[in-house]
Protein backbone atom coordinates (compact mmCIF):
# COMPACT_ATOMS: atom_id res chain seq x y z
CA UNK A 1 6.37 -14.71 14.97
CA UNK A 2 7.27 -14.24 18.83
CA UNK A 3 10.81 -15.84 17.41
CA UNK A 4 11.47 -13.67 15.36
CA UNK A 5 13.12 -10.35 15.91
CA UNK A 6 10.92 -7.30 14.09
CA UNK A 7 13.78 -5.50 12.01
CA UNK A 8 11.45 -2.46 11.71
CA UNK A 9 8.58 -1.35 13.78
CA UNK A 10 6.18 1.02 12.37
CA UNK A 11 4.05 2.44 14.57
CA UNK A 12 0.66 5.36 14.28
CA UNK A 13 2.38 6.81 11.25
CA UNK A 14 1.39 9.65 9.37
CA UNK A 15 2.47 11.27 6.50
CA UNK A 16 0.49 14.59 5.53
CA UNK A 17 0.39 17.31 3.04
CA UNK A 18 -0.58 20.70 3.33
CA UNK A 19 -2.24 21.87 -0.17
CA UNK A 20 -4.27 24.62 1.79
CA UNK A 21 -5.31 27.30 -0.23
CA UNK A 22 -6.70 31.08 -0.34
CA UNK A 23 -4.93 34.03 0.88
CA UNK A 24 -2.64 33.02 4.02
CA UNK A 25 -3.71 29.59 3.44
CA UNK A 26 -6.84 30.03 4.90
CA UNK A 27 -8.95 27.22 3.13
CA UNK A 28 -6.79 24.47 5.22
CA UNK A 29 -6.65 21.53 2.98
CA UNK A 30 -4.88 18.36 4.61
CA UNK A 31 -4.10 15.61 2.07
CA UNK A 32 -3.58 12.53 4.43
CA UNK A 33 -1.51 10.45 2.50
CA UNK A 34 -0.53 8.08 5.33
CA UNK A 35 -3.05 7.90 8.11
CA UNK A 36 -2.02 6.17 11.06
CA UNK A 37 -0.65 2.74 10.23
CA UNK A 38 0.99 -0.15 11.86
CA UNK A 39 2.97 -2.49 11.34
CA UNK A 40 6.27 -5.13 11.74
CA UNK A 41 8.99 -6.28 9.07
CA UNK A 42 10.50 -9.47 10.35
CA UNK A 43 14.47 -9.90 9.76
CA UNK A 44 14.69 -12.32 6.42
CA UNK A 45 11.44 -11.58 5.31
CA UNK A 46 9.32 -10.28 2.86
CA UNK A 47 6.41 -8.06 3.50
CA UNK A 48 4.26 -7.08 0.95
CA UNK A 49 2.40 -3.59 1.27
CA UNK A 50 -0.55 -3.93 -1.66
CA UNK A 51 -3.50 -1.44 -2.86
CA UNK A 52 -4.57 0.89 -5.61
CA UNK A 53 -3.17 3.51 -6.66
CA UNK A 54 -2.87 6.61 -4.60
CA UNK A 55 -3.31 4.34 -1.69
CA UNK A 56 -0.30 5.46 -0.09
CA UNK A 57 1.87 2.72 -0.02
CA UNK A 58 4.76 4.23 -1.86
CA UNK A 59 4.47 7.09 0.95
CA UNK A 60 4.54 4.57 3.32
CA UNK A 61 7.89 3.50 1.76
CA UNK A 62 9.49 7.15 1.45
CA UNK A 63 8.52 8.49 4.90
CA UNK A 64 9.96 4.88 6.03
CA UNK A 65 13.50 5.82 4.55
CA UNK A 66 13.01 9.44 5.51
CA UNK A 67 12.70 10.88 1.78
CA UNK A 68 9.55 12.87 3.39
CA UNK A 69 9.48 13.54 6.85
CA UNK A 70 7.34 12.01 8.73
CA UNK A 71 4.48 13.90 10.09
CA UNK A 72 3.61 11.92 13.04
CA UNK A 73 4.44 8.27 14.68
CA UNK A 74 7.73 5.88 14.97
CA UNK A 75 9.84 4.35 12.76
CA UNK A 76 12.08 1.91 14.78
CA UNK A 77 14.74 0.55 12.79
CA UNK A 78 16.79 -1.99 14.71
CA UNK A 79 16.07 -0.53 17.97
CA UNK A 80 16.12 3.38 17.34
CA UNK A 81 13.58 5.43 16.36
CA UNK A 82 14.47 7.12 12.79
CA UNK A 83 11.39 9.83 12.82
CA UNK A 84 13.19 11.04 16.18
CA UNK A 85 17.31 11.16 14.50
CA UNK A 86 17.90 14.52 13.02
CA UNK A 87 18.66 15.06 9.44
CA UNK A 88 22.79 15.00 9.87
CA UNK A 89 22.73 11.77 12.20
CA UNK A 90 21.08 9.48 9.32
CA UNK A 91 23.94 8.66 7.21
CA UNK A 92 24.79 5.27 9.39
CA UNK A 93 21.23 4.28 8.80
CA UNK A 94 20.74 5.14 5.04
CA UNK A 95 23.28 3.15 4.48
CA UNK A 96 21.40 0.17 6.06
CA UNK A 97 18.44 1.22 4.35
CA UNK A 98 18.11 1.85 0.39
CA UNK A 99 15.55 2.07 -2.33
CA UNK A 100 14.71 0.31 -5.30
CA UNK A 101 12.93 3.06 -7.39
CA UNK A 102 9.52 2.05 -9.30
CA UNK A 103 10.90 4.11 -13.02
CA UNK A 104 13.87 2.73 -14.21
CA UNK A 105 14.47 5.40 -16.55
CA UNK A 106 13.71 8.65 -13.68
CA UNK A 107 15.77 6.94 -11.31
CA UNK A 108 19.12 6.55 -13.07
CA UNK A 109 21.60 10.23 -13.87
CA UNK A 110 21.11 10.48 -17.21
CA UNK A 111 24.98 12.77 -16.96
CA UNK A 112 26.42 9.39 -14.48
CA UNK A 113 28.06 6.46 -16.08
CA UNK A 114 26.96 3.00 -14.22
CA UNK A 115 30.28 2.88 -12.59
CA UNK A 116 29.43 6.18 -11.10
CA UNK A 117 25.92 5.60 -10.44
CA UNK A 118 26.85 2.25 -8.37
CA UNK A 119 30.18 3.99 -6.69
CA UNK A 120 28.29 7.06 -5.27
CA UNK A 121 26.84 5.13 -2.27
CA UNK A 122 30.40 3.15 -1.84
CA UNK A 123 32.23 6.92 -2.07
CA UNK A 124 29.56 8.18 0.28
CA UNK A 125 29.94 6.05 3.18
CA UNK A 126 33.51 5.69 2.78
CA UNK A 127 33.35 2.07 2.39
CA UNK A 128 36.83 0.56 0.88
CA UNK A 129 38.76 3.57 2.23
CA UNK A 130 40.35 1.35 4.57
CA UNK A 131 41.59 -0.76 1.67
CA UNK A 132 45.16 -0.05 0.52
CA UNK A 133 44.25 0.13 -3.01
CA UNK A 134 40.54 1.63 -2.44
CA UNK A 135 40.09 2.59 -6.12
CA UNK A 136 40.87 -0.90 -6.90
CA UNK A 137 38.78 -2.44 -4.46
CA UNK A 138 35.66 -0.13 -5.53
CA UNK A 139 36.03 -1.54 -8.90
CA UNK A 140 36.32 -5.16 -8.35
CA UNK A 141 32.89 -4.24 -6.33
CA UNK A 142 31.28 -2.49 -8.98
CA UNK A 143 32.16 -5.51 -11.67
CA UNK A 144 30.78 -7.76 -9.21
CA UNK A 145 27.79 -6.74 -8.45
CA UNK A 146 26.97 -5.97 -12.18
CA UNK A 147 27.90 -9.65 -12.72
CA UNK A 148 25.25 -10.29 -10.03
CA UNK A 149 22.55 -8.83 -11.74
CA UNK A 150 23.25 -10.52 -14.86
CA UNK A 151 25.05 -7.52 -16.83
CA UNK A 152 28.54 -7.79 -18.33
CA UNK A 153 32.17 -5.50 -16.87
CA UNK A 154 31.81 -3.71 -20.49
CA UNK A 155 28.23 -1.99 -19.59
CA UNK A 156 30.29 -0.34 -16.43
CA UNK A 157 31.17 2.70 -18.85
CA UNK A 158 27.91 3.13 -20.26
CA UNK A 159 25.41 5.76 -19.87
CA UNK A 160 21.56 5.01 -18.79
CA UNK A 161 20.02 5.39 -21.68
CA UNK A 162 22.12 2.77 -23.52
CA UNK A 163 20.05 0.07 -21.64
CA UNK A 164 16.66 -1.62 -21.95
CA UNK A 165 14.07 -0.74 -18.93
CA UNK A 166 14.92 -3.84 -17.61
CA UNK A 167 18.70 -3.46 -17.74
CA UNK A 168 18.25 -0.29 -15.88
CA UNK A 169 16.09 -1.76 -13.09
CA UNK A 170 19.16 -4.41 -13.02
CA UNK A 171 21.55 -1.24 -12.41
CA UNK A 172 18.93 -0.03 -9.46
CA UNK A 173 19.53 -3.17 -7.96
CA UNK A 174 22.84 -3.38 -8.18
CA UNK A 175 23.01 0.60 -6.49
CA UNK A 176 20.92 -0.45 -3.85
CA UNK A 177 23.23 -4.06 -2.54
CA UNK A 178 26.92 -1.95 -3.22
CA UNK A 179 26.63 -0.57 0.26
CA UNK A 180 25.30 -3.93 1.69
CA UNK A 181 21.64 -2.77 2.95
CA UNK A 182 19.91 -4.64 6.04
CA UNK A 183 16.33 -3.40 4.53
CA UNK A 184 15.92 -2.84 1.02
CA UNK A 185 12.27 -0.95 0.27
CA UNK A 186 11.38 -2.04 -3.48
CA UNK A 187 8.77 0.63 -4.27
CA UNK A 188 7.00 -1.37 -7.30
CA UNK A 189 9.97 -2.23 -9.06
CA UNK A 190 8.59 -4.49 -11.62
CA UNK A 191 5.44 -2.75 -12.59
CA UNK A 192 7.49 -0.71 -15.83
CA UNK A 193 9.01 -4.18 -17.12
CA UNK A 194 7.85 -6.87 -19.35
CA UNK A 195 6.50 -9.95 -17.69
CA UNK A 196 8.84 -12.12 -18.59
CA UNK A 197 11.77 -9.57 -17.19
CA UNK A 198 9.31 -8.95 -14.14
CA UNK A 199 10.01 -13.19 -13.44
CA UNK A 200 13.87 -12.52 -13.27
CA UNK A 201 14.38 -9.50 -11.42
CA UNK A 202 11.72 -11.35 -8.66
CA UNK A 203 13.76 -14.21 -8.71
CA UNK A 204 17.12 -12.27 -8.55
CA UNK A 205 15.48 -10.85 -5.64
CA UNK A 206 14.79 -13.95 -3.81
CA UNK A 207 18.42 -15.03 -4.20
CA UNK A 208 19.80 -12.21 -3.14
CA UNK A 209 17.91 -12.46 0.22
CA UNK A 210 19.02 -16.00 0.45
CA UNK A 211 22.61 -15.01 0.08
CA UNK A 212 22.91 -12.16 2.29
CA UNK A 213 19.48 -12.24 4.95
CA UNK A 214 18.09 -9.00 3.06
CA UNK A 215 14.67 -7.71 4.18
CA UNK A 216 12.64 -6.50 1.70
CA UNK A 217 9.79 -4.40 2.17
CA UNK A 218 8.00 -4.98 -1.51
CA UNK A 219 5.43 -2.14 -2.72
CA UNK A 220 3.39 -3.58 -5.84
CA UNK A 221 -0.44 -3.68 -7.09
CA UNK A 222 0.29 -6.92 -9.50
CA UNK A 223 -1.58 -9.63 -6.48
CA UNK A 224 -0.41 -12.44 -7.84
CA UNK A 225 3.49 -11.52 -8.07
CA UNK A 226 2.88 -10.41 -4.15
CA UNK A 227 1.54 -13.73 -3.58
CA UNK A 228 5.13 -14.92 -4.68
CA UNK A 229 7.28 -13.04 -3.43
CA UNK A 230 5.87 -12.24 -0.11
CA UNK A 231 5.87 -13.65 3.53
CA UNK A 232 2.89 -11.87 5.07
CA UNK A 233 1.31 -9.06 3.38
CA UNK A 234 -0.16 -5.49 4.50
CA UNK A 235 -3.34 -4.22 2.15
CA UNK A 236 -4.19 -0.33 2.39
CA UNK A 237 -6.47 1.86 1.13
CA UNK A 238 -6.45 5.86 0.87
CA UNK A 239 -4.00 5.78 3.73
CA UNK A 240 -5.12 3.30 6.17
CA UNK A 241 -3.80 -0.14 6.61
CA UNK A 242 -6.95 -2.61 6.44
CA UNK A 243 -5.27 -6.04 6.57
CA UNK A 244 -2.22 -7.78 7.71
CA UNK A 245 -2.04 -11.47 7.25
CA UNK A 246 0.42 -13.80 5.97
CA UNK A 247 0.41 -14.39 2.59
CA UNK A 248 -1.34 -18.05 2.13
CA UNK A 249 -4.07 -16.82 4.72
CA UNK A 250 -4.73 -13.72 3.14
CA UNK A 251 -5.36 -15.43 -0.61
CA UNK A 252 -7.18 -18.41 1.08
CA UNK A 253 -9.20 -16.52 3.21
CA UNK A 254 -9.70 -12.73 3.24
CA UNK A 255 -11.43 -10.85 5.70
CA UNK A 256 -11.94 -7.14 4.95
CA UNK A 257 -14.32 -6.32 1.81
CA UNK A 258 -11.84 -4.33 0.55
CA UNK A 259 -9.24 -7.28 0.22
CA UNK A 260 -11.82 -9.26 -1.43
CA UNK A 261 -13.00 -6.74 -4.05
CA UNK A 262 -8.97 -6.67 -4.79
CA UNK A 263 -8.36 -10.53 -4.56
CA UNK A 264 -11.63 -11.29 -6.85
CA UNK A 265 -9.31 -9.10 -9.73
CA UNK A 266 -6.90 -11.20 -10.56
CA UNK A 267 -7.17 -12.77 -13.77
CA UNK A 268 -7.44 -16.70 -13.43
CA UNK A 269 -6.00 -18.59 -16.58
CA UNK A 270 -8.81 -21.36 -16.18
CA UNK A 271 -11.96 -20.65 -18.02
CA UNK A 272 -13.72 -23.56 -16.19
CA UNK A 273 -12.25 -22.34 -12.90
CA UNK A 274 -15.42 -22.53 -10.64
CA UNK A 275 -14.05 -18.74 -9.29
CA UNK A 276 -14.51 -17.64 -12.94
CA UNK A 277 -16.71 -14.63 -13.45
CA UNK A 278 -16.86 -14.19 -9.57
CA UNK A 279 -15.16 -10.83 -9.64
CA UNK A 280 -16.48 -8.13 -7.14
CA UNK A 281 -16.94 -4.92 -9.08
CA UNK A 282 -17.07 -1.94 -6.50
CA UNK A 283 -19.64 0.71 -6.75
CA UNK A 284 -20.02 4.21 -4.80
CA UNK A 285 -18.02 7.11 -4.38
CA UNK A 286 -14.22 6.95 -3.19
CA UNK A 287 -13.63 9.45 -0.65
CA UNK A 288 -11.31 11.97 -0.70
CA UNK A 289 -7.89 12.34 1.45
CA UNK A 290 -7.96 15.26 1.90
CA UNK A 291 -9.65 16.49 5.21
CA UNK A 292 -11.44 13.21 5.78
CA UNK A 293 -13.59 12.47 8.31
CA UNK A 294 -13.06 9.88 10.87
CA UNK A 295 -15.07 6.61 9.51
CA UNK A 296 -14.21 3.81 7.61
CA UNK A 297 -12.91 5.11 4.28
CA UNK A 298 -14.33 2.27 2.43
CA UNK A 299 -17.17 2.67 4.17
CA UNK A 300 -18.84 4.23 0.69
CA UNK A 301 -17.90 1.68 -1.92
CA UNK A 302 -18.52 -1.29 0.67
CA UNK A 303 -21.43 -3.51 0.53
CA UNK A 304 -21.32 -4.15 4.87
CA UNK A 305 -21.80 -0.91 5.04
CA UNK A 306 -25.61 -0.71 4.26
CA UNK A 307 -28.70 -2.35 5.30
CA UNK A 308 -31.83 -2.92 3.70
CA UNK A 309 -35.11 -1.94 4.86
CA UNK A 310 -38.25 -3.76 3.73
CA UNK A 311 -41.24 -1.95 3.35
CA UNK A 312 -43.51 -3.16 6.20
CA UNK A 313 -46.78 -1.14 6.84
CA UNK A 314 -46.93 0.73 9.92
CA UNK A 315 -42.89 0.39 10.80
CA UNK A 316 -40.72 1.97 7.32
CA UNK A 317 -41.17 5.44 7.89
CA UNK A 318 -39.77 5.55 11.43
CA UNK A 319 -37.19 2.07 10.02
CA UNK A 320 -35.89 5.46 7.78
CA UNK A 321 -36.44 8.53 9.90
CA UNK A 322 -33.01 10.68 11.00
CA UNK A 323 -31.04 7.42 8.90
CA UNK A 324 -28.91 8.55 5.71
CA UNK A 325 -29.65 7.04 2.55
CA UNK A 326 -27.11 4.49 0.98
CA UNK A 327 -29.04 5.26 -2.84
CA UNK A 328 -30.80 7.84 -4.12
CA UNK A 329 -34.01 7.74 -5.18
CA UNK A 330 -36.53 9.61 -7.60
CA UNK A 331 -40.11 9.92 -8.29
CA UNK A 332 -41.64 7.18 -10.56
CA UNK A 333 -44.21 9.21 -11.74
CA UNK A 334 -42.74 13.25 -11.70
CA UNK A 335 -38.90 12.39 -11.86
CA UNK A 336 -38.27 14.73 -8.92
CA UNK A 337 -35.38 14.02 -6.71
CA UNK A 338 -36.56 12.58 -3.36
CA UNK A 339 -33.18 11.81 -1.56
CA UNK A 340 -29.62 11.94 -2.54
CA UNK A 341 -26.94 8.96 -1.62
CA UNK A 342 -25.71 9.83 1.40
CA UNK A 343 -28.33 12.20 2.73
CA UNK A 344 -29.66 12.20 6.42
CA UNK A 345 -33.55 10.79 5.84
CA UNK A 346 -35.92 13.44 7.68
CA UNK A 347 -39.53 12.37 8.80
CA UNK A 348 -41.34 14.32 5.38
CA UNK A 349 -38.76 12.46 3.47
CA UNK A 350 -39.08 8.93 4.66
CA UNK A 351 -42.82 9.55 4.06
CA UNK A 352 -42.10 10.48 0.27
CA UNK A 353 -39.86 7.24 0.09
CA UNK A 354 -42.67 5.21 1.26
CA UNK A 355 -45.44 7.38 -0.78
CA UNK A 356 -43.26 6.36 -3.99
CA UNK A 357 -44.21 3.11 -3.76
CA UNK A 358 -40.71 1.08 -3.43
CA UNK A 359 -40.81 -2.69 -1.50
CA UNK A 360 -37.08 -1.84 0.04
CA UNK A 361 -34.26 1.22 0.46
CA UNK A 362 -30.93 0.80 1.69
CA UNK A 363 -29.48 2.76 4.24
CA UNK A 364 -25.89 3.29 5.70
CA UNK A 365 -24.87 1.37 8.77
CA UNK A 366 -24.54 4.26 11.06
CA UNK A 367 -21.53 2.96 12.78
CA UNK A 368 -19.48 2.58 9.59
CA UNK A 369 -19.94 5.99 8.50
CA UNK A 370 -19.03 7.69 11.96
CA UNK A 371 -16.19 5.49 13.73
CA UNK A 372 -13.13 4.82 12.42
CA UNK A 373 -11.79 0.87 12.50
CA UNK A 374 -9.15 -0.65 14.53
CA UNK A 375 -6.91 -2.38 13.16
CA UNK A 376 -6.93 -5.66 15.47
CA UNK A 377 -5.99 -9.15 15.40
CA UNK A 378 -8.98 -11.10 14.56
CA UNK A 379 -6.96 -14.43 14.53
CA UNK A 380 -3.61 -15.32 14.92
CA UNK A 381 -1.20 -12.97 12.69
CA UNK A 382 -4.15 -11.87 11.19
CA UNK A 383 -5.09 -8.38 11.45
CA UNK A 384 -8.17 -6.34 9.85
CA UNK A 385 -9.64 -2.77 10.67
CA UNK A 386 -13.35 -3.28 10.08
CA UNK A 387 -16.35 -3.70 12.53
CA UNK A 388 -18.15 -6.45 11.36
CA UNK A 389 -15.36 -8.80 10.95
CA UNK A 390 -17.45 -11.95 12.51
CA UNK A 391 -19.95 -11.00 10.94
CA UNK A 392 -18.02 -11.26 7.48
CA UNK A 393 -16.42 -14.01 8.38
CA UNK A 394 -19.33 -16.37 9.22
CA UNK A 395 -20.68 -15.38 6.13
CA UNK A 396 -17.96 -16.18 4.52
CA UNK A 397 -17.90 -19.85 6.23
């Protein structure tokens, strides 16, 4: 990686909402959509950003190409820093950066014929009007690069919704490479298709960036066509980046418990597989994004994030005293709430846990649920945000 020259830095960025409410907005209600990530796109590559939805990652993609304005942080694009260029100066770089939209059927003028849809970007940044026939020399473009996505010079005259999903996607792409991109940010641009039209436009993807050193920065929650496509791969969850790793390393060995729930998802085609059945089904609450507090967000759903206290005579009630409860637990005999999930275990309540009779309780790692994770580089190109990374990894080993 020190070889190689980062096309785009991204560093601490944020991307938040207000959605306060009240009178004046006095209820201030921060949605955190993108919370302080970090990362690198390599020239030539692929880097896949993965996670479920409402993770942020097609955020991360918009604020990148300045759709929504950054709230905070850098986005260095081939030396400058976009968040920094005022609205009127970006033209130069939108041209070097476009967008493959997820909906084929939002992202396409319904009004705009396809020769109009793929000239706007050539008309925009004045592109053939150099030429001395530049009407001429638009065309020839436009038939060409509908050739290159595997439609015909008659579908030039036709309207959107004369096309198949997939056909329209095709038309995206073909929008996207007329003003010849550096970075092109595919923001889950297979997920509306069929699977077997999802294993052409992927592959029309990969030769395109063989052909003309495109960088793609590919948004998707199908694991197994990021496995594919991608050269290192970023997971993130409710707005913070958990994981960087290339892409064999990631699959073959996974680090965060997050990565791991998501990784143990993907349906295997074996039904001997010895991985079969193995799938990690996450319990707990997920936390909300807006005003969150600074911990781990998967701190709730994450089995690291608890320990278990055995009931040893003498030594449980002060094991549980001023701790916060990772389950919640009720009288066997009266059915009366002793302690909720979540909530801080006083002395009178640690003796009504032990009064109740159980062997064990689990409580919350303090730590996770009151400090916020770096992201660092555990290993060689191998990043995770979580503080018990040895820990997870020995077990793992």
């Amino acid at each position: 990686m020190e070889e190689r020259e980062p096309l785009l830095r991204v560093r601490n960025l944020k991307k938040h909402f207000d959605k306060s409410r009240g009178l004046f907005k006095r209820e201030k209600r921060i949605l955190t959509a993108v919370d302080d990530i970090s990362f690198d796109i390599y020239k030539g590559e692929t880097f896949g950003l993965v996670g479920e939805s409402g993770c942020g990652k097609s955020t991360t993609g918009r604020t990148i190409v300045k759709l929504y304005k950054p709230t905070a942080g850098q986005i260095i694009f081939d030396g400058v820093d976009l968040a920094s260029v005022p609205e009127k100066d970006m033209l130069p770089y939108r041209r070097k950066i476009q967008m493959i939209f997820q909906d084929p059927y939002a992202s396409l003028n319904a009004r705009m014929t396809v020769t109009d849809i793929i000239a706007e970007g050539i008309d925009t940044h004045k592109i053939f009007d150099d030429q001395e026939d530049p009407k001429q020399a638009k065309q020839k473009r436009i038939y060409e690069l509908l050739e290159s996505v595997g439609l015909k010079k008659e579908h030039a005259n036709r309207y959107p919704h004369e096309f198949s999903g997939g056909q329209r996607q095709r038309i995206g792409i073909a929008r996207a490479l007329a003003v010849d991109p550096d970075l092109i940010i595919c923001d889950e641009p297979i997920s509306a298709l069929d699977v077997s039209i999802q294993a052409q436009v992927v592959n029309m993807l990969e030769d395109f960036q063989k052909e003309r050193g495109l960088t793609y920065l590919f948004i998707a929650h199908d694991l197994s066509m990021v496995k594919y496509i991608s050269d290192r791969i970023g997971v993130m969850y409710i707005g913070k980046m958990m994981e960087i790793a290339p892409s064999d390393a990631l699959y073959e060995r996974p680090l965060h418990p997050y990565t791991k729930a998501l990784l143990s998802s993907i349906p295997l085609p074996d039904p001997e597989h010895e991985d079969k059945g193995k799938r990690i089904v996450l319990e707990g609450d997920v936390v909300s994004p807006i005003n969150p507090k600074d911990r781990c967000r998967f701190a709730t759903r994450c089995n690291y994030s608890k320990v278990l206290i055995e009931k040893i005579e003498g030594q449980f009630v002060k094991a549980l005293t001023d701790k916060y409860a990772r389950e919640t637990l009720l009288d066997p005999n009266t059915h009366e709430l002793i302690v909720k999930e979540n909530q801080l275990i006083t002395e009178a309540i640690a003796n009504r846990i032990e009064e109740s009779g159980v062997k064990e309780f689990h409580i919350n790692r303090a730590k996770c649920f009151t400090e916020a994770p770096e992201l660092i580089e555990y290993e060689k190109d191998h990043f995770v945000a979580c503080h018990f990374t040895e820990e997870i990894d020995k077990n793992t080993l």
